[in-house]
N, C-alpha and C. Protein backbone atom coordinates (compact mmCIF):
# COMPACT_ATOMS: atom_id res chain seq x y z
N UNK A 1 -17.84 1.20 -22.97
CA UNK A 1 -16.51 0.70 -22.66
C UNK A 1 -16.62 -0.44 -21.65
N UNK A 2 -16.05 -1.68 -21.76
CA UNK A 2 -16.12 -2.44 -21.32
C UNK A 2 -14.76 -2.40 -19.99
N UNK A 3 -15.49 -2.66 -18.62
CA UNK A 3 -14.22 -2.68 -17.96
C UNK A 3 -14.05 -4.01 -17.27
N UNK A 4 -13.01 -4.57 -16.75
CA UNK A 4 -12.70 -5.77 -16.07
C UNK A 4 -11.66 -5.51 -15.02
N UNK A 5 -12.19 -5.79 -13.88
CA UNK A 5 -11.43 -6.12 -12.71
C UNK A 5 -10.11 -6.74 -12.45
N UNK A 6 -8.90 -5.83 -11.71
CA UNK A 6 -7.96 -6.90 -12.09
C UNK A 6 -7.65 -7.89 -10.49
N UNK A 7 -9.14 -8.01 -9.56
CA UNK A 7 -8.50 -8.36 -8.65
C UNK A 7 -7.83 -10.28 -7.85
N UNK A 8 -7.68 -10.49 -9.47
CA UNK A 8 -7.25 -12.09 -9.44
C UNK A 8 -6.06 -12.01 -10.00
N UNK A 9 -5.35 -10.85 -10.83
CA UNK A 9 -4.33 -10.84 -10.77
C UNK A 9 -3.08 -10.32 -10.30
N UNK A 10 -4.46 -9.00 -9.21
CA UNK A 10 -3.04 -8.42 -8.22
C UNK A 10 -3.17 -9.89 -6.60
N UNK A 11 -4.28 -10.72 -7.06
CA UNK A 11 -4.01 -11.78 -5.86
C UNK A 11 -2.84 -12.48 -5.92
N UNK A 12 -2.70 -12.97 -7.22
CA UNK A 12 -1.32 -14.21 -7.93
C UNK A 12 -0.06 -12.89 -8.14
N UNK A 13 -0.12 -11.59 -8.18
CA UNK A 13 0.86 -11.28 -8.12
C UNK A 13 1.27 -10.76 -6.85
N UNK A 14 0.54 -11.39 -6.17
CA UNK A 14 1.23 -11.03 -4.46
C UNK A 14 1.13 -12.81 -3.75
N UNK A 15 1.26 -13.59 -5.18
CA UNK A 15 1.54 -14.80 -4.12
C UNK A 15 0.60 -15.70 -3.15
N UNK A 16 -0.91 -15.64 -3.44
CA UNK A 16 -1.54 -16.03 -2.31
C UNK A 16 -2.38 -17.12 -3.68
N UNK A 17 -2.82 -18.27 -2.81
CA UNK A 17 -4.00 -18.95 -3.27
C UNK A 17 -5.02 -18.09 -3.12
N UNK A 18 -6.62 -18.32 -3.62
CA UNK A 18 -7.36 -17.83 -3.13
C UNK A 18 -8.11 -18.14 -2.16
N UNK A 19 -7.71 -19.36 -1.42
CA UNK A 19 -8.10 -19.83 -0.20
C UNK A 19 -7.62 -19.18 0.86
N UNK A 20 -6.29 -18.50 0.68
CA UNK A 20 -5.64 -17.54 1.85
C UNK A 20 -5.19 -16.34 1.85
N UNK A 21 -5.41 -15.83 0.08
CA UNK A 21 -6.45 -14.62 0.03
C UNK A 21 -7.30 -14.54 1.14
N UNK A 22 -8.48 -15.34 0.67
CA UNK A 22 -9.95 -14.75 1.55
C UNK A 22 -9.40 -14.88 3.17
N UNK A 23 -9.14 -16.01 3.49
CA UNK A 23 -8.64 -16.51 4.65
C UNK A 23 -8.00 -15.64 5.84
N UNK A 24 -6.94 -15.11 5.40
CA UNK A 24 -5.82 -14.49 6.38
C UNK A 24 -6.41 -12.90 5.61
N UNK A 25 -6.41 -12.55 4.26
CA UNK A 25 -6.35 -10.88 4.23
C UNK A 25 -7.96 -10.09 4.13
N UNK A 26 -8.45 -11.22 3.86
CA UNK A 26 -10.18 -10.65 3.03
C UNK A 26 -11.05 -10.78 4.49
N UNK A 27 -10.78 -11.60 5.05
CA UNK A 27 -11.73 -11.85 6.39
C UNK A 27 -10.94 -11.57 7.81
N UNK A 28 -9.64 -12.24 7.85
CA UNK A 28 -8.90 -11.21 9.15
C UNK A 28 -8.72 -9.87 8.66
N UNK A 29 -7.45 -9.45 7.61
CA UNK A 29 -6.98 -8.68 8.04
C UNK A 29 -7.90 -7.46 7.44
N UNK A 30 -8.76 -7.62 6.57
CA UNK A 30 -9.74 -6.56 5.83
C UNK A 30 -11.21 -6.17 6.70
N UNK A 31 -11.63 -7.66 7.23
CA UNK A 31 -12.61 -7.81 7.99
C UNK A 31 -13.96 -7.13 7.79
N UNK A 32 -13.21 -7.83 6.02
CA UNK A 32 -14.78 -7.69 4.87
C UNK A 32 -15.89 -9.17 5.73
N UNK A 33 -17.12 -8.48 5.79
CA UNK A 33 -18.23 -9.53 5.69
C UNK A 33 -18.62 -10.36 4.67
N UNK A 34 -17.69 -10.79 4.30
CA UNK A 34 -18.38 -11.53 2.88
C UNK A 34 -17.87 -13.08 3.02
N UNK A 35 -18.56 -13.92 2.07
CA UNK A 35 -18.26 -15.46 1.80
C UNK A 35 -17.63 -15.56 0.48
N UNK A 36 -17.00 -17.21 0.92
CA UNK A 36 -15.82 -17.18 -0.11
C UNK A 36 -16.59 -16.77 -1.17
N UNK A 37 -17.76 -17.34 -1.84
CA UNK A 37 -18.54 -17.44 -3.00
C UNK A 37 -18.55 -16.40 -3.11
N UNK A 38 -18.89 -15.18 -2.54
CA UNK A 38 -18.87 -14.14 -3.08
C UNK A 38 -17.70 -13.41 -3.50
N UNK A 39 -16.78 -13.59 -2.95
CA UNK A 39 -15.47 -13.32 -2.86
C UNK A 39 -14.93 -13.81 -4.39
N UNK A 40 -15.24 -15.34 -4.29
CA UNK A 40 -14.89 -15.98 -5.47
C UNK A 40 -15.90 -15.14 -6.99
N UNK A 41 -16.67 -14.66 -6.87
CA UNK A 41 -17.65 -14.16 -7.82
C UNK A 41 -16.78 -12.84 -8.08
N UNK A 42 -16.00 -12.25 -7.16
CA UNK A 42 -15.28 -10.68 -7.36
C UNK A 42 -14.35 -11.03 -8.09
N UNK A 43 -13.55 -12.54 -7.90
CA UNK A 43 -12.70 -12.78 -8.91
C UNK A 43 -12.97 -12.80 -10.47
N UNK A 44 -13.91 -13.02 -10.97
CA UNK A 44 -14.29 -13.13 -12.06
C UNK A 44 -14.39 -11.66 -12.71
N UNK A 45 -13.47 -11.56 -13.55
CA UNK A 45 -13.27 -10.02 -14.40
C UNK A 45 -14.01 -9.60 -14.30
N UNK A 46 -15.56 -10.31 -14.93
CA UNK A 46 -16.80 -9.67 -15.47
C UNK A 46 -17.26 -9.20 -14.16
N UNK A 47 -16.71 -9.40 -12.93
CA UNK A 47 -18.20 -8.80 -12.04
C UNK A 47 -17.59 -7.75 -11.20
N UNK A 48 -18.88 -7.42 -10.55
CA UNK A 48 -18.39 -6.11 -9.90
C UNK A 48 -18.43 -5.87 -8.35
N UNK A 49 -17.50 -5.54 -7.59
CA UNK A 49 -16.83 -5.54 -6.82
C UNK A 49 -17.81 -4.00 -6.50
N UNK A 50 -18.57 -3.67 -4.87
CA UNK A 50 -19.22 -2.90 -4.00
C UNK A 50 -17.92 -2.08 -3.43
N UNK A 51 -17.86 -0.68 -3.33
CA UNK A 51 -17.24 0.40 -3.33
C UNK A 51 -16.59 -0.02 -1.92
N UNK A 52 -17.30 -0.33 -0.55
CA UNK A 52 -16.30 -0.42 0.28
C UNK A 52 -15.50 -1.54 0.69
N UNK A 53 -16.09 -2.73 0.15
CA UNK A 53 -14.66 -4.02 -0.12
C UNK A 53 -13.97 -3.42 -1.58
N UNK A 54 -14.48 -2.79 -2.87
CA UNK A 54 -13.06 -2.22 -3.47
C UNK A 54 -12.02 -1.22 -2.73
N UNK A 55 -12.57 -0.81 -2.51
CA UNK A 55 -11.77 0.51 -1.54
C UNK A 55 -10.75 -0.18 -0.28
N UNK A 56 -11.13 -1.05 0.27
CA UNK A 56 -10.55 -1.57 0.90
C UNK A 56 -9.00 -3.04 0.33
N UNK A 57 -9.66 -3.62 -0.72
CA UNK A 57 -8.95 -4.03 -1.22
C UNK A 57 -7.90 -3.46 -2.30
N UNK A 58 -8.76 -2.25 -3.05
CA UNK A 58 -7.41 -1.11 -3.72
C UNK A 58 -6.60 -0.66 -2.08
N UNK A 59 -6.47 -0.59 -1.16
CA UNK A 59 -5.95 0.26 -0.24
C UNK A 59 -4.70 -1.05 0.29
N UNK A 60 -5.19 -2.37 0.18
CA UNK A 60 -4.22 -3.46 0.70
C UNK A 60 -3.31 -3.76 0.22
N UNK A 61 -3.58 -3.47 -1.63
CA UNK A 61 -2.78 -3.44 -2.87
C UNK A 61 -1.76 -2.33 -2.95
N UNK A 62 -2.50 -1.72 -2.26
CA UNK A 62 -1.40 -0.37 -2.66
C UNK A 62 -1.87 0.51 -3.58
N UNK A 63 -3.15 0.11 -4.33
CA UNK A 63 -3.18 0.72 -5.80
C UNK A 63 -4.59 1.61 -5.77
N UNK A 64 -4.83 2.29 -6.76
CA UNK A 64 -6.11 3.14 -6.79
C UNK A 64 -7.21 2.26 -7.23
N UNK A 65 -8.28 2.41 -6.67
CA UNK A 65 -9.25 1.97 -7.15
C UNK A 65 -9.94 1.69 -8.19
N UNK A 66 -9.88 2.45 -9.03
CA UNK A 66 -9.54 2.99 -10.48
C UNK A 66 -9.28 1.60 -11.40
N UNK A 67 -8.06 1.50 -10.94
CA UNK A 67 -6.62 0.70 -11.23
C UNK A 67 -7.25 -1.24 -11.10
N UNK A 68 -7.88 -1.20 -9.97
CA UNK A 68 -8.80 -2.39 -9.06
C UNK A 68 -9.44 -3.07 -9.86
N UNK A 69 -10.44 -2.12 -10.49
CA UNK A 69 -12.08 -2.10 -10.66
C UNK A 69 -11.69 -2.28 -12.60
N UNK A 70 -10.87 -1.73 -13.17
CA UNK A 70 -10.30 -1.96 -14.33
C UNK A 70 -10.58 -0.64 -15.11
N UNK A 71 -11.08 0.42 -14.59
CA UNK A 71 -11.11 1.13 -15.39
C UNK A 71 -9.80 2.61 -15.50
N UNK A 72 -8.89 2.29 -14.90
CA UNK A 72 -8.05 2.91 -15.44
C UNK A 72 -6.29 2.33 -14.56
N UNK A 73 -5.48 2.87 -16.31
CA UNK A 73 -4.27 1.75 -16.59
C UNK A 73 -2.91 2.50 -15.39
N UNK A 74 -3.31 3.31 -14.69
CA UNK A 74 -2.47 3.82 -13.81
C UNK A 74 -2.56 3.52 -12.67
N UNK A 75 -1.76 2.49 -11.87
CA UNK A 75 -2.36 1.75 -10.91
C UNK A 75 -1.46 2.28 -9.54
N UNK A 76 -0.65 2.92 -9.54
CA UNK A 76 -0.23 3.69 -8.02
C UNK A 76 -1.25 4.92 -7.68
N UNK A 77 -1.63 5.02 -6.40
CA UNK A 77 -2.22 6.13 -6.18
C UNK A 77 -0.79 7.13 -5.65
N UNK A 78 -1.28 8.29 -5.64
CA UNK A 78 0.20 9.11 -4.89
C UNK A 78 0.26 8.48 -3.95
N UNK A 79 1.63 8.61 -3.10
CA UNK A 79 2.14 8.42 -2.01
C UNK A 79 1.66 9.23 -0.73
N UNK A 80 1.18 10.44 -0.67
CA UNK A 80 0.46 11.12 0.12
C UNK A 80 -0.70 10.71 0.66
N UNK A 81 -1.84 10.10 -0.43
CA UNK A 81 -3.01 9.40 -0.33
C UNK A 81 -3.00 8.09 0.37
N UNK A 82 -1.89 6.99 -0.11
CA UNK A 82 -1.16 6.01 0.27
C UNK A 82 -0.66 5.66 1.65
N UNK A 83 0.13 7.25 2.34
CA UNK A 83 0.21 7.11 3.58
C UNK A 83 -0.89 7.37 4.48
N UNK A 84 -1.68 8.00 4.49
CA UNK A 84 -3.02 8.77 4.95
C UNK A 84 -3.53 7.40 4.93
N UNK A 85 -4.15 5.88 3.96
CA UNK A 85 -4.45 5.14 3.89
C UNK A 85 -4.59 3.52 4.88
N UNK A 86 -2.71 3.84 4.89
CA UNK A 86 -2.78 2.41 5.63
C UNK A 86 -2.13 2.89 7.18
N UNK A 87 -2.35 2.00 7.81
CA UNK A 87 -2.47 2.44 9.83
C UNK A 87 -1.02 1.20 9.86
N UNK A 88 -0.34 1.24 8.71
CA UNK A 88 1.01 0.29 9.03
C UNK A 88 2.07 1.55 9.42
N UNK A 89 2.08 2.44 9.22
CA UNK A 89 3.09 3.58 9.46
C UNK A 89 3.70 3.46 11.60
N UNK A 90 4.91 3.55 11.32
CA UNK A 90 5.37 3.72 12.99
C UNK A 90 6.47 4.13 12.44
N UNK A 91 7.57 4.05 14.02
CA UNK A 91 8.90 4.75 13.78
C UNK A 91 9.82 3.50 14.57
N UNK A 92 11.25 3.46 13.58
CA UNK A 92 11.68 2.38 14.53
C UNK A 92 12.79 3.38 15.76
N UNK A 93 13.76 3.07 16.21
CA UNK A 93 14.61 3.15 17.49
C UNK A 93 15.47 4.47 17.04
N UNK A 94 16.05 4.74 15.24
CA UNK A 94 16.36 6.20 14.94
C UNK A 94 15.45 7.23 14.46
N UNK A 95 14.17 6.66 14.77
CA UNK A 95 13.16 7.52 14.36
C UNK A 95 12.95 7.53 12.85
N UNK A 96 13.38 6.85 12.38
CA UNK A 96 13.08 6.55 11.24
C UNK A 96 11.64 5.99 10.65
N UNK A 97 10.69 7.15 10.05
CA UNK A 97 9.85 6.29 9.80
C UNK A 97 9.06 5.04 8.66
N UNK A 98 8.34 4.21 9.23
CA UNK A 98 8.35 2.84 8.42
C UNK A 98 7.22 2.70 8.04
N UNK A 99 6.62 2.16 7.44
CA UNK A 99 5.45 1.08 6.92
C UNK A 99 5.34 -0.06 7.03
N UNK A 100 4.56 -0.99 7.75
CA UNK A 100 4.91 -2.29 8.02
C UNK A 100 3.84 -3.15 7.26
N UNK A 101 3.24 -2.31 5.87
CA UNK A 101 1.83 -3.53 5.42
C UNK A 101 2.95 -4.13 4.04
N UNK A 102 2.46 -5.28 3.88
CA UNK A 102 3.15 -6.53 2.78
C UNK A 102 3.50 -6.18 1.89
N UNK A 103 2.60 -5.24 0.96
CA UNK A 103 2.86 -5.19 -0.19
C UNK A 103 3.97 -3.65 -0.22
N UNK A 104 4.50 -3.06 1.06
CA UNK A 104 5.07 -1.82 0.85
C UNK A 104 6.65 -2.88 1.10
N UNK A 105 6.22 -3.76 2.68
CA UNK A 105 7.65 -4.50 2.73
C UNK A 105 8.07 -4.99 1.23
N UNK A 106 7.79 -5.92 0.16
CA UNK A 106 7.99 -6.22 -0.93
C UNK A 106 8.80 -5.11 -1.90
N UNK A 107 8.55 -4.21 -1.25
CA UNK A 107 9.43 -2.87 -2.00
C UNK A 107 10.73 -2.22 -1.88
N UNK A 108 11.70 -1.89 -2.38
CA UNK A 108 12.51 -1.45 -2.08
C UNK A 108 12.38 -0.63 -0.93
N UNK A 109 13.21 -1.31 -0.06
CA UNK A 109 13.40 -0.19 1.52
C UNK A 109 13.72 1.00 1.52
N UNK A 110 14.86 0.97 1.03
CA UNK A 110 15.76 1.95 0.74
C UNK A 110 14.57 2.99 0.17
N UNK A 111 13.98 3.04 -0.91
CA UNK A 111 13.22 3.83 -1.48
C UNK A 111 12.23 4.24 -0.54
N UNK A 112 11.55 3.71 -0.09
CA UNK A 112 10.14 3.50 0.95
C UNK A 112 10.95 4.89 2.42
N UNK A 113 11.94 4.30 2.53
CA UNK A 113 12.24 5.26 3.85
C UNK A 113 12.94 6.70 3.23
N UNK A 114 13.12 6.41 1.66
CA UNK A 114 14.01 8.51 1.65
C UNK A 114 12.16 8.95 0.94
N UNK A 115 11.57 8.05 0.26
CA UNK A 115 10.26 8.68 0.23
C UNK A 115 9.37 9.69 1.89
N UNK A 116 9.47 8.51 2.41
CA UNK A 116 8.59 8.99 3.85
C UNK A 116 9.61 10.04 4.40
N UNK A 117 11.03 9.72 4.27
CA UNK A 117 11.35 11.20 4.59
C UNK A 117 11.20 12.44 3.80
N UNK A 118 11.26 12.51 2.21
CA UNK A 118 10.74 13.57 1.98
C UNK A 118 9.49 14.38 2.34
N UNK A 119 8.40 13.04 2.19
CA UNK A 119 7.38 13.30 2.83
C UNK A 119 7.03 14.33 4.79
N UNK A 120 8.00 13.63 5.45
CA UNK A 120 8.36 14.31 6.20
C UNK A 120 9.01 16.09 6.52
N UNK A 121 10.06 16.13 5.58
CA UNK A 121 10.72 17.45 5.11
C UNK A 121 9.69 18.23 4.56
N UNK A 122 9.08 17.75 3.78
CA UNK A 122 7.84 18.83 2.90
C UNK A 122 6.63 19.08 4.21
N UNK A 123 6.37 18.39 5.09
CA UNK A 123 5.50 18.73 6.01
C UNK A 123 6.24 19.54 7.06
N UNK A 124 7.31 19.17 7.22
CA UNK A 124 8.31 20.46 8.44
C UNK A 124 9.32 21.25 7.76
N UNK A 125 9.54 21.67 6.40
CA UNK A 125 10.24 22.59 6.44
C UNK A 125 10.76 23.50 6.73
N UNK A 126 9.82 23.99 7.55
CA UNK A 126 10.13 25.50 7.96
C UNK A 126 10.73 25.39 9.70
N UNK A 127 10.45 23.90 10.05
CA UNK A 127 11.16 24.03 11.35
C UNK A 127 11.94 22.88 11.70
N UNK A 128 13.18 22.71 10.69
CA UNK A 128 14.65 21.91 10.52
C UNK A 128 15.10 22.46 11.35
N UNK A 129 15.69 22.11 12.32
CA UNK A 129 17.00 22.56 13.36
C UNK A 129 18.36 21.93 13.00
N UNK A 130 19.19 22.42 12.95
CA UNK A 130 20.78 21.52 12.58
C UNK A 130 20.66 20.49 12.78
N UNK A 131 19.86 20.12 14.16
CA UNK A 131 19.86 18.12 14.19
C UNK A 131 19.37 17.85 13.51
N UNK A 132 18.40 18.24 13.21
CA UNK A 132 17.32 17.45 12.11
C UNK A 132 18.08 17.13 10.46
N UNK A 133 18.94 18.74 10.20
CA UNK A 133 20.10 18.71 8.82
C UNK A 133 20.97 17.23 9.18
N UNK A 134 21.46 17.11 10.48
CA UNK A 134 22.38 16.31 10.93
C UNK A 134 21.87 15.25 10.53
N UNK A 135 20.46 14.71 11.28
CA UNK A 135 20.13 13.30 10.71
C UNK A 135 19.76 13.24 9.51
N UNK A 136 19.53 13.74 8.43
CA UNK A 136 18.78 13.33 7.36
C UNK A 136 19.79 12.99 6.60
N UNK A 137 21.38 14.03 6.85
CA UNK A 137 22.71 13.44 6.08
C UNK A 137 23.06 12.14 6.67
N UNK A 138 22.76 12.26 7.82
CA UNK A 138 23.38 10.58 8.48
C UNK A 138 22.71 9.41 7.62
N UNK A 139 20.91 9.72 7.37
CA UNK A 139 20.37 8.70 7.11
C UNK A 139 21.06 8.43 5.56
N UNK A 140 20.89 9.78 5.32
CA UNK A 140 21.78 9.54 3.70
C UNK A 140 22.79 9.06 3.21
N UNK A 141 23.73 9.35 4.38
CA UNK A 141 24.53 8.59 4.25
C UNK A 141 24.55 6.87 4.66
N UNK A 142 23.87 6.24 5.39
CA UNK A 142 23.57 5.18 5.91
C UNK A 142 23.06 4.42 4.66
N UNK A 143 21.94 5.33 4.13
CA UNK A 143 21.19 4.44 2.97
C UNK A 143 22.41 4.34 1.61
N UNK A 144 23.24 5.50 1.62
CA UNK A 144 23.75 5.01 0.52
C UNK A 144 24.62 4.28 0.90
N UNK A 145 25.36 3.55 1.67
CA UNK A 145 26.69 2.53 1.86
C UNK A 145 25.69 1.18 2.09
N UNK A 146 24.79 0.85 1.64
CA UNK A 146 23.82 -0.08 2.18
C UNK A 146 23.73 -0.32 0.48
C-alpha cells in the first residue's frame, strides 16, 4: 500500500507559505531542529517524515498522526488525547476554560468551550455543587443568545 503524506496540504489549508510555515511554526513555535531543505523534502508526498517532528506536527494540526503521515483517512484524534496534547489550555476571568493554539481558535468557539466543558463535567461529576449547576446553565445560556 502506497502511502503519502498530507503535510503540504494541511500547510495551504491553514494559510501559510512555506517560508513561514518553517519560519514562525516549524523552528519557533515547534522548535524542530531541522533545515528548510529538509523541511522542504517532508513536503514532498513521497517522503517520510521521522516520528518526533510527525508527532509534533500531527499535534499543531490538530490531527492524528495517522491522518499526517497518509496512512489513515480519519484525521481528528479524540478530543481527550487533543487536550492532554497541546499546553494552549488556560481559563479566562469566568473560569471558563480555553485553548489558545491557531488551528483550535479557527474553530467554532462556541463548540470548543461546551466541548471542554463537557470534558470538564465527565472528570467532576460526582462533585457538582449547585454553583457549579448554576454556572454551566449560565454558560448555556450565554452561549446560546450569542
Amino acid at each position: 500500500m502506497e502511502t503519502k503524506n498530507r503535510l503540504k496540504e494541511l500547510r495551504k489549508a491553514n494559510n501559510f507559505s512555506q517560508k513561514d510555515f518553517f519560519e514562525k511554526i516549524v523552528k519557533i513555535e515547534l522548535k524542530l531542529d531541522v533545515t528548510l531543505r529538509t523541511y522542504q523534502n517532508w513536503e514532498n508526498p513521497n517522503n517520510e517524515i521521522k516520528s518526533k517532528p510527525a508527532q509534533k506536527l500531527a499535534e499543531y494540526f490538530g490531527v492524528n498522526i495517522g491522518y499526517l503521515l497518509g496512512v489513515d483517512d480519519e484525521p481528528f484524534m479524540p478530543l481527550e488525547k487533543f487536550l492532554k496534547s497541546t499546553d494552549g489550555i488556560g481559563v479566562d476571568k469566568d473560569g471558563i476554560t480555553l485553548l489558545d493554539k491557531e488551528d483550535v481558535r479557527k474553530s467554532d468557539e462556541r463548540i470548543t468551550k461546551l466541548a471542554l466543558l463537557v470534558n470538564e463535567i465527565n472528570e467532576k461529576v460526582n462533585n457538582l455543587s449547585y454553583e457549579d449547576v448554576r454556572l454551566i446553565h449560565e454558560l448555556i445560556s450565554r452561549l446560546s443568545n450569542k
